[in-house]
N, C-alpha and C. Protein backbone atom coordinates (compact mmCIF):
# COMPACT_ATOMS: atom_id res chain seq x y z
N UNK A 1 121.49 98.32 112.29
CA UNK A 1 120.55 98.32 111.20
C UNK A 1 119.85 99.68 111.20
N UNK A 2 119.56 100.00 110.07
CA UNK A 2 118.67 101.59 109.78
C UNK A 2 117.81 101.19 108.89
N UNK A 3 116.59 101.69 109.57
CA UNK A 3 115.36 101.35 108.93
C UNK A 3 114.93 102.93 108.45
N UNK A 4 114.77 103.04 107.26
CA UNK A 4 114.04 104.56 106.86
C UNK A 4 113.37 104.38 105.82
N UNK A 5 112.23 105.61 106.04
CA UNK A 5 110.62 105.47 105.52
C UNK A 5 110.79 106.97 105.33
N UNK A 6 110.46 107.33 103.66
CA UNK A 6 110.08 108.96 103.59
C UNK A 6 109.21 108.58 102.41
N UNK A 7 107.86 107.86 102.84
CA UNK A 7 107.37 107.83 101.74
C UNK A 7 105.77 108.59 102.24
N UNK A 8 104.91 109.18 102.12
CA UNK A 8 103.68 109.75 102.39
C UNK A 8 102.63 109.11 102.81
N UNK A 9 102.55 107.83 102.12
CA UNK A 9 101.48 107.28 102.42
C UNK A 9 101.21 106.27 103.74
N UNK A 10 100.27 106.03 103.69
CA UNK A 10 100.18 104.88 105.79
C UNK A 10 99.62 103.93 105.13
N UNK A 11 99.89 103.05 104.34
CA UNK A 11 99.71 101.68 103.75
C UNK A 11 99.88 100.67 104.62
N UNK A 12 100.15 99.32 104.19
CA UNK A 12 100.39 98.08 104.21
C UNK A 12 101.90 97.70 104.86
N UNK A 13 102.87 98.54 103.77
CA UNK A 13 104.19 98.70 104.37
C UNK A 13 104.64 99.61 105.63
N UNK A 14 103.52 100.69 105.38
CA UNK A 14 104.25 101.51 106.43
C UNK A 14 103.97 100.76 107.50
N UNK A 15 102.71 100.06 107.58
CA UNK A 15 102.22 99.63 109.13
C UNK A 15 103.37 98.93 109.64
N UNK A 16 103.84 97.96 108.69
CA UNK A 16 104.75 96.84 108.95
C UNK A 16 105.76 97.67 109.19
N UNK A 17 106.60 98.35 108.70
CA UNK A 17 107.67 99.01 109.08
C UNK A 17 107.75 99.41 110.88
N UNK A 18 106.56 100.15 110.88
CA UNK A 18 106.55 100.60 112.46
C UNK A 18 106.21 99.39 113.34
N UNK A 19 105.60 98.30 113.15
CA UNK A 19 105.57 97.11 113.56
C UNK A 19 106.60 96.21 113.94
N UNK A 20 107.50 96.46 112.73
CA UNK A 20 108.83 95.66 112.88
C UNK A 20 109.73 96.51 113.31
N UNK A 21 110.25 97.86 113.77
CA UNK A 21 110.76 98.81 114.24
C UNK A 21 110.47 98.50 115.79
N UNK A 22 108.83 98.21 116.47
CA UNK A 22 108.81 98.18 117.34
C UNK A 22 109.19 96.48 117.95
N UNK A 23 108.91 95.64 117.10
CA UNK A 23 109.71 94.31 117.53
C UNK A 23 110.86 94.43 117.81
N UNK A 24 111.99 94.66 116.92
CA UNK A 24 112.90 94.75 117.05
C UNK A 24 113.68 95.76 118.49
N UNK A 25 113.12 96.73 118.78
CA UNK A 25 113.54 97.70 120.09
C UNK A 25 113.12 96.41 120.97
N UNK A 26 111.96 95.90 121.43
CA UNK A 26 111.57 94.83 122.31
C UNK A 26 112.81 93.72 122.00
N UNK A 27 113.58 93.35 121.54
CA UNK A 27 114.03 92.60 121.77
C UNK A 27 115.28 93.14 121.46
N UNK A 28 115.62 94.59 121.88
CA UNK A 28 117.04 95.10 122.41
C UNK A 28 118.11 95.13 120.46
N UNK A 29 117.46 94.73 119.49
CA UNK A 29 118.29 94.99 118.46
C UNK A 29 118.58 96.77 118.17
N UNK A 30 120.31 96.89 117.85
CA UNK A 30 120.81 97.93 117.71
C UNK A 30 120.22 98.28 116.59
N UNK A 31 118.95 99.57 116.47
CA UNK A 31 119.03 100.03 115.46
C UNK A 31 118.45 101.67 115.46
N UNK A 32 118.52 102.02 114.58
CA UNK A 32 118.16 103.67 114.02
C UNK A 32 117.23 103.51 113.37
N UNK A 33 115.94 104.44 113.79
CA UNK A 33 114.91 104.52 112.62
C UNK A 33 114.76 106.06 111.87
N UNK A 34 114.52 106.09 110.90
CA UNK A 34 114.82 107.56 109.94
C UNK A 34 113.34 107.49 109.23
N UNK A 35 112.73 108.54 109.30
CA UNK A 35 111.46 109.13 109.11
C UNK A 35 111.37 110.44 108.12
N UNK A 36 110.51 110.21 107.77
CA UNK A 36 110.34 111.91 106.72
C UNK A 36 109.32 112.51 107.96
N UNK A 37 109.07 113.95 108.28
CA UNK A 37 109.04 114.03 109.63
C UNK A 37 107.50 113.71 109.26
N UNK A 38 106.52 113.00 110.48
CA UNK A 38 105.22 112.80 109.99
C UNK A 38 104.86 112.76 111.70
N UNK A 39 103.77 113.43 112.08
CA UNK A 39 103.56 113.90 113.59
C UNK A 39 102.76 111.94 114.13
N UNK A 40 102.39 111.42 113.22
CA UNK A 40 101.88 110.26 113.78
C UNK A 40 102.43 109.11 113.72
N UNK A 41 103.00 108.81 112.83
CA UNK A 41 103.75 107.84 112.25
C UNK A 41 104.77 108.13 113.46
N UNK A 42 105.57 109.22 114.14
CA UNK A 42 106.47 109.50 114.97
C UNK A 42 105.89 109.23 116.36
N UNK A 43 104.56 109.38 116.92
CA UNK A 43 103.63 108.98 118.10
C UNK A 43 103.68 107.39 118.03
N UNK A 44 103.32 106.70 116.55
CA UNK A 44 103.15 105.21 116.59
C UNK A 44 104.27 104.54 117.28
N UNK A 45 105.20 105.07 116.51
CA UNK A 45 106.87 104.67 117.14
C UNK A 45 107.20 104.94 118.58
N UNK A 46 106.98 105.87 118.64
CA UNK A 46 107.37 106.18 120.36
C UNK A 46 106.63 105.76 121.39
N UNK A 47 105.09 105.41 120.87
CA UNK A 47 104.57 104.40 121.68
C UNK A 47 104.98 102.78 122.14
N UNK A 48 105.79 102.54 120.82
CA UNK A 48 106.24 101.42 120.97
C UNK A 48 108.06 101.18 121.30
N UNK A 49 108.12 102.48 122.21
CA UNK A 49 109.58 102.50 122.65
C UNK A 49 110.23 102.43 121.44
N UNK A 50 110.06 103.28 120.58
CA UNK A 50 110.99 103.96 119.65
C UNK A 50 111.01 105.43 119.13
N UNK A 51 112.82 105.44 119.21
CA UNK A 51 112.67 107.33 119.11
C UNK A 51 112.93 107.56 117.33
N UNK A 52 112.21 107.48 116.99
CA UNK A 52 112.90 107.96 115.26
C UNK A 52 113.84 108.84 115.27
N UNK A 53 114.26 109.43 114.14
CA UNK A 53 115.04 110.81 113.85
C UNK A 53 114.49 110.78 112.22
N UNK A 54 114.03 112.26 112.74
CA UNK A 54 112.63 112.59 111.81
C UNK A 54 113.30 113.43 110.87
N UNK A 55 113.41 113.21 109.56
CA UNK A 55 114.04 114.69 108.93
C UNK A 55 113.07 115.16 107.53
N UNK A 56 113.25 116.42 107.12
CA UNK A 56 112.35 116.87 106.46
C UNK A 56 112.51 116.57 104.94
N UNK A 57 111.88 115.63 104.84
CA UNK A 57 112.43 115.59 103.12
C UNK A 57 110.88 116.21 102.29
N UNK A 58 111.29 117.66 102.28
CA UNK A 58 110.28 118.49 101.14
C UNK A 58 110.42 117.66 100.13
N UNK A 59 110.60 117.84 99.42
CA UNK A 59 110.81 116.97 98.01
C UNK A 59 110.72 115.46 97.65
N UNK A 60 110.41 114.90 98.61
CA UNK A 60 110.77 113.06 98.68
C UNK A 60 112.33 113.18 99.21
N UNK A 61 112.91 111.72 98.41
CA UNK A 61 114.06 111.39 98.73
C UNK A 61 115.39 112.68 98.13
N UNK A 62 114.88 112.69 97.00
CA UNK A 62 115.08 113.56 96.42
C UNK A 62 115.75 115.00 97.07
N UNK A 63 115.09 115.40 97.77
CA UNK A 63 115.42 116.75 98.50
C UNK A 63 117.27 116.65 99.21
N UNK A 64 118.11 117.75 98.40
CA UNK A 64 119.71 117.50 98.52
C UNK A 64 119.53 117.43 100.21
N UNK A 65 119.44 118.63 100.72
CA UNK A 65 119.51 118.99 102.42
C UNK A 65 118.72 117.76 103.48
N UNK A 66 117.71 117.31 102.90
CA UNK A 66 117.73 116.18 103.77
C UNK A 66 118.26 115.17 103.30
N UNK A 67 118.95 114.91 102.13
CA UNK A 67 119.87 113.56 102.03
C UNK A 67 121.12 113.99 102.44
N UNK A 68 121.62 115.18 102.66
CA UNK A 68 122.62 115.62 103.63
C UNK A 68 122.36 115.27 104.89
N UNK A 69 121.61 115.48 105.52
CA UNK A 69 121.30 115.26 106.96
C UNK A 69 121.20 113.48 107.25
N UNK A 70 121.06 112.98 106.43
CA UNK A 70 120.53 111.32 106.05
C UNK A 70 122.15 110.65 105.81
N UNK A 71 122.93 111.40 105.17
CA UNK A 71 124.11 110.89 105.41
C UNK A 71 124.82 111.17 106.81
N UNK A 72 124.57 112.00 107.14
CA UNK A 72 125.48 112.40 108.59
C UNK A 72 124.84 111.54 109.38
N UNK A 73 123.30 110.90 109.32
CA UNK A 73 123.10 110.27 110.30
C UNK A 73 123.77 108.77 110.28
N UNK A 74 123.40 108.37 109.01
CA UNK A 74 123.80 106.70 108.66
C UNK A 74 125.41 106.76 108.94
N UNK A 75 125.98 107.95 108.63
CA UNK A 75 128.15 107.38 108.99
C UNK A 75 128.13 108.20 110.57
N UNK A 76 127.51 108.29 111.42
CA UNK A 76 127.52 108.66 113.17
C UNK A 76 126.88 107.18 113.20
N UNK A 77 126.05 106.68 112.55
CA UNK A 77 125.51 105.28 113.16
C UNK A 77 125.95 103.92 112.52
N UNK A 78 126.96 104.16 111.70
CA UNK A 78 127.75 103.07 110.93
C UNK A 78 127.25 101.51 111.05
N UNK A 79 126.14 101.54 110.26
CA UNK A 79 125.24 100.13 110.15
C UNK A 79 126.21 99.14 109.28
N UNK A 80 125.70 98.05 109.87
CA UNK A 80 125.96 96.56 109.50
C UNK A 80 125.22 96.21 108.23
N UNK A 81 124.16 97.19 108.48
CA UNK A 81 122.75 96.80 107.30
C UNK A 81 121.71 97.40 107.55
N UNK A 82 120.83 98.02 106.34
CA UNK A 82 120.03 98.97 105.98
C UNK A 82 119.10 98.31 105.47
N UNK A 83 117.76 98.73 105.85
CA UNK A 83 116.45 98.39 105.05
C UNK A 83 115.48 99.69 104.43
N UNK A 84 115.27 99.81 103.27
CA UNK A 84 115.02 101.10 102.90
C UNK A 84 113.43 101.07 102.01
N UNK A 85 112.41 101.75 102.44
CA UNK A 85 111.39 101.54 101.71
C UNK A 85 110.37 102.76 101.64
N UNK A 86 110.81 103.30 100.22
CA UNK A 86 110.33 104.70 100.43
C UNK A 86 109.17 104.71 99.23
């Protein structure tokens, strides 16, 4: 499963995202988390025994070079299933 967040804001969802990112590592589920790079949002996670892979999306989703980098990650990590909330 790949969970990715490139959205700016630290809302309601984001909390939950890093919440359920860190459930899920606690109970050993295979997954990848993908980040727009954000220095805290990346501390929250790694506190909770998770390593993101942080990439720079200048532009939002939008930005070609980090949806390049966003594909190379998702087909090296060939998910079962994706949750996406940007």
């Amino acid at each position: 499963m790949i969970h990715l967040l490139v959205g700016e804001s630290w809302g309601g969802a984001e909390r939950f995202f890093v919440k359920l990112a860190g459930a899920l590592e606690k109970r050993d589920i295979d997954s990848k988390v993908i980040i727009k790079r954000d220095e805290q949002r990346a501390r929250d996670l790694r506190t909770l025994g998770v390593e993101p892979v942080e990439l720079d999306f200048q532009k939002g989703i939008g930005d070609i070079f980090a949806r390049m980098a966003l594909a190379r990650e998702v087909k090296a990590f060939a998910p079962e299933m994706s949750w996406w909330r940007g």
